[in-house]
C-alpha atoms as a PDB file:
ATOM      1  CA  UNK A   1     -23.646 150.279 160.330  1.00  0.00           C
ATOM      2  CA  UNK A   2     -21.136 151.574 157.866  1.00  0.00           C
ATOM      3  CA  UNK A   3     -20.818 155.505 157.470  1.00  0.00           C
ATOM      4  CA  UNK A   4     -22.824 157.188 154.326  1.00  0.00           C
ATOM      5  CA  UNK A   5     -21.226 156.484 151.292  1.00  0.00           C
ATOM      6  CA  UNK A   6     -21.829 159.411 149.263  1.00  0.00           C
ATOM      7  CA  UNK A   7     -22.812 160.063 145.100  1.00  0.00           C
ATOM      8  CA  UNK A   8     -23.668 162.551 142.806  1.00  0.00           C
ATOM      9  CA  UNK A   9     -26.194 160.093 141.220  1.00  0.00           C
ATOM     10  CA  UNK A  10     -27.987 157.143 142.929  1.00  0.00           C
ATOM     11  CA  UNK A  11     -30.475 155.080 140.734  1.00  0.00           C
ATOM     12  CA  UNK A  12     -32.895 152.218 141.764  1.00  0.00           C
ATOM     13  CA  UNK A  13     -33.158 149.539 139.389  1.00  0.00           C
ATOM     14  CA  UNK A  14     -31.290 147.963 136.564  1.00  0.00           C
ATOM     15  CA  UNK A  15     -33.729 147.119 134.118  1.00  0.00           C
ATOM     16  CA  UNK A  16     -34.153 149.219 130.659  1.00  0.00           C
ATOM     17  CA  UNK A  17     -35.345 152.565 132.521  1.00  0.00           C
ATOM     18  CA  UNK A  18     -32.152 152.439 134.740  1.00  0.00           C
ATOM     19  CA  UNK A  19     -29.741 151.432 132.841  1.00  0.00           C
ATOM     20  CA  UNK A  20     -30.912 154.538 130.298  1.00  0.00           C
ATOM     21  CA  UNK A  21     -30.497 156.957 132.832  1.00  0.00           C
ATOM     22  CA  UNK A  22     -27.064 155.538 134.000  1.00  0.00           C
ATOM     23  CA  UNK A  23     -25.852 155.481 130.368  1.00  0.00           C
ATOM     24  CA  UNK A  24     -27.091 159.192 129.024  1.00  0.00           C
ATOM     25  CA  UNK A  25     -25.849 160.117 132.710  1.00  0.00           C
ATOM     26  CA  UNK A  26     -22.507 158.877 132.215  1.00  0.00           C
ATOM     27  CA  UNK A  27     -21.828 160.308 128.594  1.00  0.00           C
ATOM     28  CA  UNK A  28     -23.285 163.448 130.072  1.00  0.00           C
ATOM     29  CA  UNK A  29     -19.815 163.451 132.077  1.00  0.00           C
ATOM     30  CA  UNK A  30     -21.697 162.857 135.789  1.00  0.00           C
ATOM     31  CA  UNK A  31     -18.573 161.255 137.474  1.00  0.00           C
ATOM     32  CA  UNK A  32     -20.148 159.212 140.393  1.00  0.00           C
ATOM     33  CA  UNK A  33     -23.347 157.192 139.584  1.00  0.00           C
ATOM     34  CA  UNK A  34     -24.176 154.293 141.412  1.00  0.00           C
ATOM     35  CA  UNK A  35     -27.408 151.684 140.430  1.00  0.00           C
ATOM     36  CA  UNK A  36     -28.760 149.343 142.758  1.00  0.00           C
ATOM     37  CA  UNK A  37     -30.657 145.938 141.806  1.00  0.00           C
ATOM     38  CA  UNK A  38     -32.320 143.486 143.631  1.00  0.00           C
ATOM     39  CA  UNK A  39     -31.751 140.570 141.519  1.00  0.00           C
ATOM     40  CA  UNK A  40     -28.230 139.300 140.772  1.00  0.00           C
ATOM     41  CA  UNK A  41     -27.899 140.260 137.264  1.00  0.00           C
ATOM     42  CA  UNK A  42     -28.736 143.334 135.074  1.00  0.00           C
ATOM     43  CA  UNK A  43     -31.543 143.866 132.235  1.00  0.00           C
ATOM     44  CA  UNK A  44     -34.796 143.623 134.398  1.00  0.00           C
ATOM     45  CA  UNK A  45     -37.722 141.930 132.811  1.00  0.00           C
ATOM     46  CA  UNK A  46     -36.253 140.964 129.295  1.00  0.00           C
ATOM     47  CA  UNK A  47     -33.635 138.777 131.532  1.00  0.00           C
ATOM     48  CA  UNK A  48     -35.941 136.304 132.353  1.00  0.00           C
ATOM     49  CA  UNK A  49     -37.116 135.877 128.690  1.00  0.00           C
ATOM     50  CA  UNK A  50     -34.524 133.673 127.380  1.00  0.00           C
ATOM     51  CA  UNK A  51     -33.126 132.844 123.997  1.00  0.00           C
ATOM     52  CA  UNK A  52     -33.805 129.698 123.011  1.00  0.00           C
ATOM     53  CA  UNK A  53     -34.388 127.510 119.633  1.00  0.00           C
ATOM     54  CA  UNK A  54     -38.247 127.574 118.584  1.00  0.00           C
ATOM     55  CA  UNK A  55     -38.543 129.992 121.121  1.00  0.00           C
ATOM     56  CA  UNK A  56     -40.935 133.531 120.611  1.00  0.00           C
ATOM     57  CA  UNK A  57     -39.535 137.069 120.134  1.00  0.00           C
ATOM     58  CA  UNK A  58     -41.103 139.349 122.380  1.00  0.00           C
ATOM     59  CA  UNK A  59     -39.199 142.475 122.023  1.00  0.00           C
ATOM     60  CA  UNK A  60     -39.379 144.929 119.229  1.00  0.00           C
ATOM     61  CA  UNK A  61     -35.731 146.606 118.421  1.00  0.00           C
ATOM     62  CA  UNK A  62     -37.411 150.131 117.084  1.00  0.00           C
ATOM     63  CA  UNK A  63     -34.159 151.980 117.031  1.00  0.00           C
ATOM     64  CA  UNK A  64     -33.104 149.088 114.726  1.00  0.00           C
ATOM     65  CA  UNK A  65     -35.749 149.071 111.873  1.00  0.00           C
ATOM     66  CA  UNK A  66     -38.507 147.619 114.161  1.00  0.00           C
ATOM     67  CA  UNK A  67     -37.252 143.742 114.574  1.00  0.00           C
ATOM     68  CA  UNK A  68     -38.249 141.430 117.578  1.00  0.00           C
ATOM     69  CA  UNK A  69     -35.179 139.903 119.510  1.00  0.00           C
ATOM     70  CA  UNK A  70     -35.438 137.563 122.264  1.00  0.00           C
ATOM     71  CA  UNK A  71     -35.518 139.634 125.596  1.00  0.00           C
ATOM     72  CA  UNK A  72     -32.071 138.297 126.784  1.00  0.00           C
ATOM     73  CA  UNK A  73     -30.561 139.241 123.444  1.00  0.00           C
ATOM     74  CA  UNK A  74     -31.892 142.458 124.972  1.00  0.00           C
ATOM     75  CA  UNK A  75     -30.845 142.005 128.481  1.00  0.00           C
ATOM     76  CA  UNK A  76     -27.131 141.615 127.423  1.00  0.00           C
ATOM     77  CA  UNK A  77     -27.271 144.484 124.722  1.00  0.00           C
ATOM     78  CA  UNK A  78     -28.296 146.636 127.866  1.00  0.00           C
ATOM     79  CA  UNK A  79     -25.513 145.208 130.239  1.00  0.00           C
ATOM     80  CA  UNK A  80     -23.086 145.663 127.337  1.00  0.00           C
ATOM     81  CA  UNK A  81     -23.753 149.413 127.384  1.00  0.00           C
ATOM     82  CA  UNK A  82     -23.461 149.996 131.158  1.00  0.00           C
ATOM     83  CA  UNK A  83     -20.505 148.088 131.081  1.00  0.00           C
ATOM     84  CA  UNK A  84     -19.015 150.656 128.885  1.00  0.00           C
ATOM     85  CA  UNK A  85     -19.264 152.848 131.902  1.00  0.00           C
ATOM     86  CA  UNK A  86     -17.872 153.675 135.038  1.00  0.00           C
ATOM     87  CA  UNK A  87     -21.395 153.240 136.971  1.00  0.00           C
ATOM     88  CA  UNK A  88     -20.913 151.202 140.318  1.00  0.00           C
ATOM     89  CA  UNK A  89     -22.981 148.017 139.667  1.00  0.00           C
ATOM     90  CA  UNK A  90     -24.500 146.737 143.127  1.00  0.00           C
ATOM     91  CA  UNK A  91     -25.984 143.607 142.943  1.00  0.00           C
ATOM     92  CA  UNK A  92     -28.210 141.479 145.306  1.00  0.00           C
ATOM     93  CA  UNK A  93     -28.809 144.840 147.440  1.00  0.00           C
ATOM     94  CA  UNK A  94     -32.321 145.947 148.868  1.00  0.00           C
ATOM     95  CA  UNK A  95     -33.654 149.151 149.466  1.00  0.00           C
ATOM     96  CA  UNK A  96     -35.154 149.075 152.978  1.00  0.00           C
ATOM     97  CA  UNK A  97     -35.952 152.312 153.433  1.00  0.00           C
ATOM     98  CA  UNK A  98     -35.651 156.094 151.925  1.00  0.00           C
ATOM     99  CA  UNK A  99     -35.108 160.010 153.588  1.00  0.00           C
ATOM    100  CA  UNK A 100     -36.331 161.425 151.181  1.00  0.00           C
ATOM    101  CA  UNK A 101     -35.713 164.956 152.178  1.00  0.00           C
ATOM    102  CA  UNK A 102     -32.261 163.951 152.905  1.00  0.00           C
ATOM    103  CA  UNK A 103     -31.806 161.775 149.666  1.00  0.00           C
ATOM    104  CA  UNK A 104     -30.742 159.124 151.764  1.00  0.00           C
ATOM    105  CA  UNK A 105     -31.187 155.231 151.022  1.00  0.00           C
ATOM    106  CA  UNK A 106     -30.663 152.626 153.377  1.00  0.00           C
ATOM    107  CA  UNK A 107     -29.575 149.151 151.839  1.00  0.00           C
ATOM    108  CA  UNK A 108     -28.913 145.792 152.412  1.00  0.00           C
ATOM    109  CA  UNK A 109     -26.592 143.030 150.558  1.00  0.00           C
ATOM    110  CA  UNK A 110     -24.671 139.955 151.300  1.00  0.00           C
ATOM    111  CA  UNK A 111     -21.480 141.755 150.942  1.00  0.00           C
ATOM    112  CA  UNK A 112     -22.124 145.098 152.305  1.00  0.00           C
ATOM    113  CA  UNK A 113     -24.842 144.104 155.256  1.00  0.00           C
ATOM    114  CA  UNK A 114     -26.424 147.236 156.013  1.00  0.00           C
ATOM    115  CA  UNK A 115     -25.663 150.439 154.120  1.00  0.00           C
ATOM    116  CA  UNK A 116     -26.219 153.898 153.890  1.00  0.00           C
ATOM    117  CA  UNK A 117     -25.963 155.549 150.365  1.00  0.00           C
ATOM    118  CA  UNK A 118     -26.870 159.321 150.199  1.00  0.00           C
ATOM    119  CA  UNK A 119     -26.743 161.398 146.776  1.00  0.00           C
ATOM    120  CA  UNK A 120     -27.607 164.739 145.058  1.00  0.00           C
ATOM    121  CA  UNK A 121     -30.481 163.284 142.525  1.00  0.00           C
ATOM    122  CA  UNK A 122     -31.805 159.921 142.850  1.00  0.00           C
ATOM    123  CA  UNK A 123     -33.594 158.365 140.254  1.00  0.00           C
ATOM    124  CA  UNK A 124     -36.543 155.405 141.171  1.00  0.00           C
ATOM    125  CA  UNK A 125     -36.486 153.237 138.319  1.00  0.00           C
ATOM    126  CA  UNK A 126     -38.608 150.519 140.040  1.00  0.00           C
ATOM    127  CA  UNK A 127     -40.630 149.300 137.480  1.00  0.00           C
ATOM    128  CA  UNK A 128     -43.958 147.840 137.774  1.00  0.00           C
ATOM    129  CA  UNK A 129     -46.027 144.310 138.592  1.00  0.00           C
ATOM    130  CA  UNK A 130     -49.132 143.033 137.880  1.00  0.00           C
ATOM    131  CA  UNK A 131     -52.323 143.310 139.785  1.00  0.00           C
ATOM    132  CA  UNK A 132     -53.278 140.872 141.877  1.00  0.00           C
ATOM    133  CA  UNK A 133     -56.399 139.109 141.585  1.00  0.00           C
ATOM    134  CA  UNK A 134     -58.114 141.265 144.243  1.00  0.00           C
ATOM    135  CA  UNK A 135     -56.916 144.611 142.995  1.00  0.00           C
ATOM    136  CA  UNK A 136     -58.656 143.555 139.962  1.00  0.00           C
ATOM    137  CA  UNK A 137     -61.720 143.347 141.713  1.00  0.00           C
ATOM    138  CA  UNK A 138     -63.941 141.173 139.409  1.00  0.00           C
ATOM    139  CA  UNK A 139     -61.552 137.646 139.957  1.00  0.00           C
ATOM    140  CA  UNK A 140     -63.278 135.570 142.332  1.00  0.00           C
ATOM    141  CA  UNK A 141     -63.418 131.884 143.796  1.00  0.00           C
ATOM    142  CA  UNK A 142     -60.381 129.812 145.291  1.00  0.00           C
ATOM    143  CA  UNK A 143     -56.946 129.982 145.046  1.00  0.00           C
ATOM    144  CA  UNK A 144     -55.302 126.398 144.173  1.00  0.00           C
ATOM    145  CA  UNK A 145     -51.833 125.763 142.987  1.00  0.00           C
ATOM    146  CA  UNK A 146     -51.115 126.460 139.214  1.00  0.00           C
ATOM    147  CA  UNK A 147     -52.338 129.733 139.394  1.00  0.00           C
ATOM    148  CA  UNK A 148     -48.979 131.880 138.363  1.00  0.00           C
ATOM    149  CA  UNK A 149     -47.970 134.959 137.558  1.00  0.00           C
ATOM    150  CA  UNK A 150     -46.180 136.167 134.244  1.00  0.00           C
ATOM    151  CA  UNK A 151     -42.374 136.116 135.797  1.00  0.00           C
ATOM    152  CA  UNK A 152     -43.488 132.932 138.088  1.00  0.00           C
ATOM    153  CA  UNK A 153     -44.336 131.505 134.145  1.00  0.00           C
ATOM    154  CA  UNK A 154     -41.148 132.608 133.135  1.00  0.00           C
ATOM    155  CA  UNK A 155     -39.105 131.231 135.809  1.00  0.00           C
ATOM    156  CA  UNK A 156     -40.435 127.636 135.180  1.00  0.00           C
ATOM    157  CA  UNK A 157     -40.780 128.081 131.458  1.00  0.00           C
ATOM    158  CA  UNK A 158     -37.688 129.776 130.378  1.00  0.00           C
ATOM    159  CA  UNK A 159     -35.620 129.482 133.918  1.00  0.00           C
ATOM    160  CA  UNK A 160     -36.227 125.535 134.634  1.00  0.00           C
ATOM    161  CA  UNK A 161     -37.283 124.201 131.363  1.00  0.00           C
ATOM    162  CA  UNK A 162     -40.427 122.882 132.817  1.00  0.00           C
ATOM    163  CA  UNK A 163     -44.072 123.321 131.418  1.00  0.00           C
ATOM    164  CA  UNK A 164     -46.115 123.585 134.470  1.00  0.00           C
ATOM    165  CA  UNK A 165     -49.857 123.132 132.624  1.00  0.00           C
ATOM    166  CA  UNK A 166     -51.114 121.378 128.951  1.00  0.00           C
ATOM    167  CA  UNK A 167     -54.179 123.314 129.028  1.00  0.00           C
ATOM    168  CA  UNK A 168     -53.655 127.060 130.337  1.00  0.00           C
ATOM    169  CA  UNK A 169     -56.146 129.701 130.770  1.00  0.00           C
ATOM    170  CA  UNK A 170     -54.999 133.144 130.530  1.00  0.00           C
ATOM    171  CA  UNK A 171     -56.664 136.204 132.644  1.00  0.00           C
ATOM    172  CA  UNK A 172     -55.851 139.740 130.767  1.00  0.00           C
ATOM    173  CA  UNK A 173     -55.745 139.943 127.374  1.00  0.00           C
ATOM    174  CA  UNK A 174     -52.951 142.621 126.895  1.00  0.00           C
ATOM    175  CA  UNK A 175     -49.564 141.810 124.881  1.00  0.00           C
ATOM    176  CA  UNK A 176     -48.414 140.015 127.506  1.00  0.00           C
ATOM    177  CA  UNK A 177     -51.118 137.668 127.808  1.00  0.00           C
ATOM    178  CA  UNK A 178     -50.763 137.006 124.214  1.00  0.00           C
ATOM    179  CA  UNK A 179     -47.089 136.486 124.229  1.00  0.00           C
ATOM    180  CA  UNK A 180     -47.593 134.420 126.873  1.00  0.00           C
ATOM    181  CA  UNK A 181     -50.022 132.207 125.137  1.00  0.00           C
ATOM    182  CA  UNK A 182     -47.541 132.007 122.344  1.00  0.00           C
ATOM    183  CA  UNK A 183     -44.467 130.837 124.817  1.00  0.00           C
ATOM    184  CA  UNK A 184     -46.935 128.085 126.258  1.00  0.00           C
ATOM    185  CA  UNK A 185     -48.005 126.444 122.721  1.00  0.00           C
ATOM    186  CA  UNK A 186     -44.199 126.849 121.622  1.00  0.00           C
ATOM    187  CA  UNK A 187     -43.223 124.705 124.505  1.00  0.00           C
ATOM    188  CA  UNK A 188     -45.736 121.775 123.884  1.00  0.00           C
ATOM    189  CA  UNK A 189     -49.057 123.390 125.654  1.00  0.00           C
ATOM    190  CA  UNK A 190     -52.625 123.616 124.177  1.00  0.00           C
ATOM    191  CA  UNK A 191     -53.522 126.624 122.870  1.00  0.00           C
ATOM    192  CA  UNK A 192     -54.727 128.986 125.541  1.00  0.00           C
ATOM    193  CA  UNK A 193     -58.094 130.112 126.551  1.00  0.00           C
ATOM    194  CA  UNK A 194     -57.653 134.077 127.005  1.00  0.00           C
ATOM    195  CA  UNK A 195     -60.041 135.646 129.376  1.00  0.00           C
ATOM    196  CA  UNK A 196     -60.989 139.365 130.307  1.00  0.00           C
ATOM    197  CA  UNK A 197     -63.839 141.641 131.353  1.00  0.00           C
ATOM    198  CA  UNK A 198     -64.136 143.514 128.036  1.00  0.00           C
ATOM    199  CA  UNK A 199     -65.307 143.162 124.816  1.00  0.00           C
ATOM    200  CA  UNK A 200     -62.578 142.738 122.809  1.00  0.00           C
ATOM    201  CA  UNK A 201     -58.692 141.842 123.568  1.00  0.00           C
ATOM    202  CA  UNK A 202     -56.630 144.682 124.819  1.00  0.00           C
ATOM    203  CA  UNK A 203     -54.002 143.496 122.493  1.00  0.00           C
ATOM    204  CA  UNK A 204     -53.037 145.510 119.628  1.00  0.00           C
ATOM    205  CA  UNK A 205     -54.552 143.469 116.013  1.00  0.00           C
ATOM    206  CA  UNK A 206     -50.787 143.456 114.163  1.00  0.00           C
ATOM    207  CA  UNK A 207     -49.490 142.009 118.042  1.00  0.00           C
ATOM    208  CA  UNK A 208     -52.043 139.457 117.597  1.00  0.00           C
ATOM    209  CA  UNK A 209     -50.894 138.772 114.009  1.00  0.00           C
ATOM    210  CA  UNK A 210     -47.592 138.684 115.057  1.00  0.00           C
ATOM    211  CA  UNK A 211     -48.604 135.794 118.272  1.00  0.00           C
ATOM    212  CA  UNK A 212     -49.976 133.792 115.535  1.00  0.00           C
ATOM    213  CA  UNK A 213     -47.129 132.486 114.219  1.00  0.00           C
ATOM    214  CA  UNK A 214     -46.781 130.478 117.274  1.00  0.00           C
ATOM    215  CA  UNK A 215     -50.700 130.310 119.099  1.00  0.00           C
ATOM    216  CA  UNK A 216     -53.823 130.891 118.041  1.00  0.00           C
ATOM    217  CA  UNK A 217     -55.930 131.366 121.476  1.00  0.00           C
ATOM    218  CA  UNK A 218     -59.703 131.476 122.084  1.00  0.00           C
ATOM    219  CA  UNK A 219     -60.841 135.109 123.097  1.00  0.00           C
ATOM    220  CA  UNK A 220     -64.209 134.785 125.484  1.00  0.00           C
ATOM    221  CA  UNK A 221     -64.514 138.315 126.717  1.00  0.00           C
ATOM    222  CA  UNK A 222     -68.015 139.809 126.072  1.00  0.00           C
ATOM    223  CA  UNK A 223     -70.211 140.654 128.851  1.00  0.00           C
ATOM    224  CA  UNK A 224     -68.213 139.297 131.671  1.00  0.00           C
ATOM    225  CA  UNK A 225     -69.139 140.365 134.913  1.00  0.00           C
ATOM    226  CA  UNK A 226     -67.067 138.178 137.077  1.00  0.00           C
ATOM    227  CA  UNK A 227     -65.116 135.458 136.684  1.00  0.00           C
ATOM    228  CA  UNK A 228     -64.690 132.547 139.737  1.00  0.00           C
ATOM    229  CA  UNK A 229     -61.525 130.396 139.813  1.00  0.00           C
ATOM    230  CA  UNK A 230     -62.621 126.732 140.857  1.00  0.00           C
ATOM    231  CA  UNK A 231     -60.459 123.694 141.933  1.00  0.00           C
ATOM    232  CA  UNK A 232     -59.627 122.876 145.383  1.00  0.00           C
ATOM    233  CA  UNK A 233     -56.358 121.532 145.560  1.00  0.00           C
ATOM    234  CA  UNK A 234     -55.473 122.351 142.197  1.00  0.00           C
ATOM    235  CA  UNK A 235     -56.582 124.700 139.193  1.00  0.00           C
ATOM    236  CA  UNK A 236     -58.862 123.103 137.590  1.00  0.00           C
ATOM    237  CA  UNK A 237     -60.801 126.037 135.500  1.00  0.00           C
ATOM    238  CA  UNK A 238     -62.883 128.954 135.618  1.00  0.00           C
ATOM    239  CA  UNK A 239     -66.478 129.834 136.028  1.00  0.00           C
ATOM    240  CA  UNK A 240     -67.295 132.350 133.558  1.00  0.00           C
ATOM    241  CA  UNK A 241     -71.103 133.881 133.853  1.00  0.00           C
ATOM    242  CA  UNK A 242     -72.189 130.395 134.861  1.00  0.00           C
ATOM    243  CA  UNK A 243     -70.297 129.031 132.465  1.00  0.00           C
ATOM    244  CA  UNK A 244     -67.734 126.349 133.030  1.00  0.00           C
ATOM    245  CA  UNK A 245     -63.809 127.058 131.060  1.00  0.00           C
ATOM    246  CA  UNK A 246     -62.027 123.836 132.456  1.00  0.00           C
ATOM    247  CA  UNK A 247     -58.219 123.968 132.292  1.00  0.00           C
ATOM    248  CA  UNK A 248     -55.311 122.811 134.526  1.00  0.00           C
ATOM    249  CA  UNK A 249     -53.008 125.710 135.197  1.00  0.00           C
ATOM    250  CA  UNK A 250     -53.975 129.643 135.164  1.00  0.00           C
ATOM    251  CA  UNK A 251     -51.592 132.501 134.367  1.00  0.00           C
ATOM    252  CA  UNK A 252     -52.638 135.758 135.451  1.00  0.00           C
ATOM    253  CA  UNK A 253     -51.338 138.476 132.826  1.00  0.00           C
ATOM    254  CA  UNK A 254     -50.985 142.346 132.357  1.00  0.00           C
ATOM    255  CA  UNK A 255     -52.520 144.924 134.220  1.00  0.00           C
ATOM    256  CA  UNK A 256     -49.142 146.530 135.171  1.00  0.00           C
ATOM    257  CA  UNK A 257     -49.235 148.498 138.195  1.00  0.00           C
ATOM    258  CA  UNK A 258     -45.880 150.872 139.371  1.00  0.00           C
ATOM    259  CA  UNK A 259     -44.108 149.755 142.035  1.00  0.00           C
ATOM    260  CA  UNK A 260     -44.606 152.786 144.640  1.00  0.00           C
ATOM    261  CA  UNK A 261     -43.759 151.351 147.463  1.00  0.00           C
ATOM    262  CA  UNK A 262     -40.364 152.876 148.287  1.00  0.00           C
ATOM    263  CA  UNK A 263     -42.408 156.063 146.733  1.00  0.00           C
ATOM    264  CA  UNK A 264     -44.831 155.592 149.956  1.00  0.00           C
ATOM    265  CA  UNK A 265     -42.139 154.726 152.503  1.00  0.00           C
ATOM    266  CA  UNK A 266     -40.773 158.142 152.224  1.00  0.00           C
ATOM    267  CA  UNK A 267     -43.830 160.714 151.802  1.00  0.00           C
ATOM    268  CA  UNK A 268     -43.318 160.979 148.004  1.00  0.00           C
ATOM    269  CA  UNK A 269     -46.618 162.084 146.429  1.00  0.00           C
ATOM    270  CA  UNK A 270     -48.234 158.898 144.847  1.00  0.00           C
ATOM    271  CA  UNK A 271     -51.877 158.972 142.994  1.00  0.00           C
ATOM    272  CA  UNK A 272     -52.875 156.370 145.322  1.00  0.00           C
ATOM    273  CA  UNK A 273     -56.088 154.616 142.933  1.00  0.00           C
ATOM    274  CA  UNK A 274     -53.223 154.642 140.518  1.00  0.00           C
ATOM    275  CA  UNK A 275     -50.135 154.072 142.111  1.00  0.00           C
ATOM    276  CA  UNK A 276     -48.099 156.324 140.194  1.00  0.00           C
ATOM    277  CA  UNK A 277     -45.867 159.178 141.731  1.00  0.00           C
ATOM    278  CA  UNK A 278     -47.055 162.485 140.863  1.00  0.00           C
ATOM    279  CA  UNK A 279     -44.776 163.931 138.414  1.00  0.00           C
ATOM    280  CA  UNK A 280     -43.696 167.317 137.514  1.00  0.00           C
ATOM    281  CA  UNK A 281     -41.437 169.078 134.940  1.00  0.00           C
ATOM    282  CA  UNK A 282     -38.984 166.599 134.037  1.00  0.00           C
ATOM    283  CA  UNK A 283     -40.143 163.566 135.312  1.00  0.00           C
ATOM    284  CA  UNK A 284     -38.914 165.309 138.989  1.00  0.00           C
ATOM    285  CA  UNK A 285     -40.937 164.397 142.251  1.00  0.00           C
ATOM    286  CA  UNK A 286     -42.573 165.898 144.844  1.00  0.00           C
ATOM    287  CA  UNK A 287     -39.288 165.849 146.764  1.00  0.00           C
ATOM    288  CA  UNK A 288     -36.834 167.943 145.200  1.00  0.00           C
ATOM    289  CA  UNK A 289     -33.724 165.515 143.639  1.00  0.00           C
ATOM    290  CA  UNK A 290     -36.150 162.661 142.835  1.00  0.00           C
ATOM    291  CA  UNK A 291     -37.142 161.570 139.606  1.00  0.00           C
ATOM    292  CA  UNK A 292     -39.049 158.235 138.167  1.00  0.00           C
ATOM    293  CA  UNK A 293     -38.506 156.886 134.905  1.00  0.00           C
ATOM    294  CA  UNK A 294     -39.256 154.125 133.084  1.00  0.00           C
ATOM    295  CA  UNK A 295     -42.973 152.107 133.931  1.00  0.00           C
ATOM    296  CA  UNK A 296     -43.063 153.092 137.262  1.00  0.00           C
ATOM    297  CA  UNK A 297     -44.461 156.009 135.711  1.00  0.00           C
ATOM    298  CA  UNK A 298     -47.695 153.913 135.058  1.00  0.00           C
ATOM    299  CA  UNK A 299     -49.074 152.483 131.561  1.00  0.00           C
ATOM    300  CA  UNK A 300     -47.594 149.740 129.811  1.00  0.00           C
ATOM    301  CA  UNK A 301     -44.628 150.294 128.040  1.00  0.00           C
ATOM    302  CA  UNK A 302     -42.269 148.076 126.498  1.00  0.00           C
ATOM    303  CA  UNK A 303     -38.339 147.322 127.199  1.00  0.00           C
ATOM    304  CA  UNK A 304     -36.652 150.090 124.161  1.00  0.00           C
ATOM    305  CA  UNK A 305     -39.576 152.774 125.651  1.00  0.00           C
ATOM    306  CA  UNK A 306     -38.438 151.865 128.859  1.00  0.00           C
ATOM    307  CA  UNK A 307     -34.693 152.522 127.707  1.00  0.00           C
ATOM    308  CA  UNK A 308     -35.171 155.775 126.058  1.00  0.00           C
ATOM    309  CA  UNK A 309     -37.087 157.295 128.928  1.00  0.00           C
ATOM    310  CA  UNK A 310     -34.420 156.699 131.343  1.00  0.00           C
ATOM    311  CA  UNK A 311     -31.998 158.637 128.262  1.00  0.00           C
ATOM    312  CA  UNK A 312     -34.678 161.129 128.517  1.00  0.00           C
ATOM    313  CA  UNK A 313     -34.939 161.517 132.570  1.00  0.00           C
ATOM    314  CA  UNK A 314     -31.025 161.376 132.485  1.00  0.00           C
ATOM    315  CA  UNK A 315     -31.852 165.324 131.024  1.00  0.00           C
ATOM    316  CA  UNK A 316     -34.111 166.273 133.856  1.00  0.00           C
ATOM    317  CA  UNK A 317     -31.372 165.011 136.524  1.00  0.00           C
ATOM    318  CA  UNK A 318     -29.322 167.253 134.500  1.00  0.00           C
ATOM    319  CA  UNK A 319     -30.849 170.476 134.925  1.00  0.00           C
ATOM    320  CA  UNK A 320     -31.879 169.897 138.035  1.00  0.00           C
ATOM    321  CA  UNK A 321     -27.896 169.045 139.243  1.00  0.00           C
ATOM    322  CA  UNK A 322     -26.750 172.496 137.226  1.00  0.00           C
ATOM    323  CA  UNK A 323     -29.627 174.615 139.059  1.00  0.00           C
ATOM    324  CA  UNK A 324     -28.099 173.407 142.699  1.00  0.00           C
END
């Protein structure tokens, strides 16, 4: 194994939270910052939402008078700024485990191998994913093929050009199930059955307005208890109080949940029904020199939130560097 490579600034992910941080960081006059992704390009999540004619804007520009932009438009305003920058960029490279105490990260790339990086702050910037049917607890029944999740949507929708169902149910009923819904009709799909176990959709009403221009999707919502997935090689609908919702492809939606793990792997306090790190005075840790920004602070936020939090936690790291 190489020796430690040492920074004044490590941060973990280079989606809108990171990149934030590594920006306000930089202009801040912080010298050595590195940011580590796991995917082979920058922007997180709005990367796999690509720009495309008849395609649906899913991200809202507030710092620029409120107007939606495709999330690659995004993605590559977000790269443009770190480029601007002297941040180290490491790409393809895997955190595989954290010392916490000693602000050490061990890592793992195709051109490095295996890595040490150590620093005096390290910012987690891991984002978040969406439950799984079980953590849900009230999704039931088999699991066929055509069941996806949101990114797995993407990646065939967006990444592949490929429309993977005609008639798609949707479970969650948050903006992203609705956007979702609206990227399935706009590529030659049905409109979408949405599904959840509350009353009314968790999606805002002007959100909804806004989906419209694209999909108008059936809500069926009230009074659900459970709901039971049915098909046995493939998805072939859902069982809803007894009653039958036939479709041929599923997309499970929302429901964001911070990705802790790395939190976990080194003793970092985590609200474990939650998932989210506890979090003190700016946005620090319960390990002195670590901070979170971005979702993996827990809710659902979207990409120019995301952005502006990292600006924010970029303060904290601040403080906390001038203190030491």
């Amino acid at each position: 194994m190489n020796s430690t490579k040492h920074f004044n600034i490590l941060i973990i992910g280079a989606g809108p939270a990171g990149i934030g941080a590594a920006v306000a960081l930089s202009k801040r006059g912080i010298k050595s910052i590195a940011i580590i992704e796991r995917s082979d390009k920058v922007g997180g999540i709005p990367s796999f939402y690509k720009k495309k004619k008849g395609g649906v804007r899913t991200f809202i520009r507030w710092s620029r008078g409120g107007i939606p932009v495709f999330g690659e438009d995004y993605a590559q305003w977000l790269e443009k700024q770190l480029l601007k920058t002297k941040v180290q960029i490491e790409l393809q490279t895997q955190v595989l485990n954290i010392d916490a105490k000693k602000k050490i990260l061990t890592l793992v790339s195709p051109k490095e191998g295996e890595v040490n990086y150590s620093a005096d702050a390290i910012v987690m910037a891991c984002g978040s994913r969406e439950e799984t049917l079980a953590e849900r607890g009230w999704l039931g029944g088999s699991r066929p093929v055509r069941v996806f999740f949101t990114k797995q949507l993407l990646c065939l929708l967006d990444g592949n050009h490929l429309l993977p169902m005609n008639n798609p149910l949707i479970i969650g009923s948050d903006l992203i199930g609705y956007a979702a819904a609206a990227k399935l009709k706009a590529a030659g799909a049905s409109n979408a059955v949405i599904v959840d176990n509350r009353s009314g959709p968790k999606c805002g009403f002007f959100e909804r307005l806004y989906f419209r221009l694209w999909s108008n999707p059936k809500y069926q919502g009230l009074s659900i208890k459970s709901i039971e997935i049915t098909g046995n090689k493939t998805a072939s609908g859902v069982k809803l109080n007894g009653k039958n919702i036939p479709c041929d492809g599923i997309v499970i939606c929302g429901e964001l949940i911070p990705n802790s793990e790395l939190a976990l792997n080194g003793n970092i306090k985590v609200e474990l029904h939650s998932r989210k790190p506890v979090v003190a005075e700016d946005y620090q840790l319960s390990e002195p020199g670590w901070f979170a920004a971005g979702n993996m602070l827990g809710g659902f936020h979207g990409a120019e939130w995301c952005y502006f939090n990292g600006r924010r936690v970029a303060r904290g790291v601040v403080n906390y560097l001038s203190q030491t």
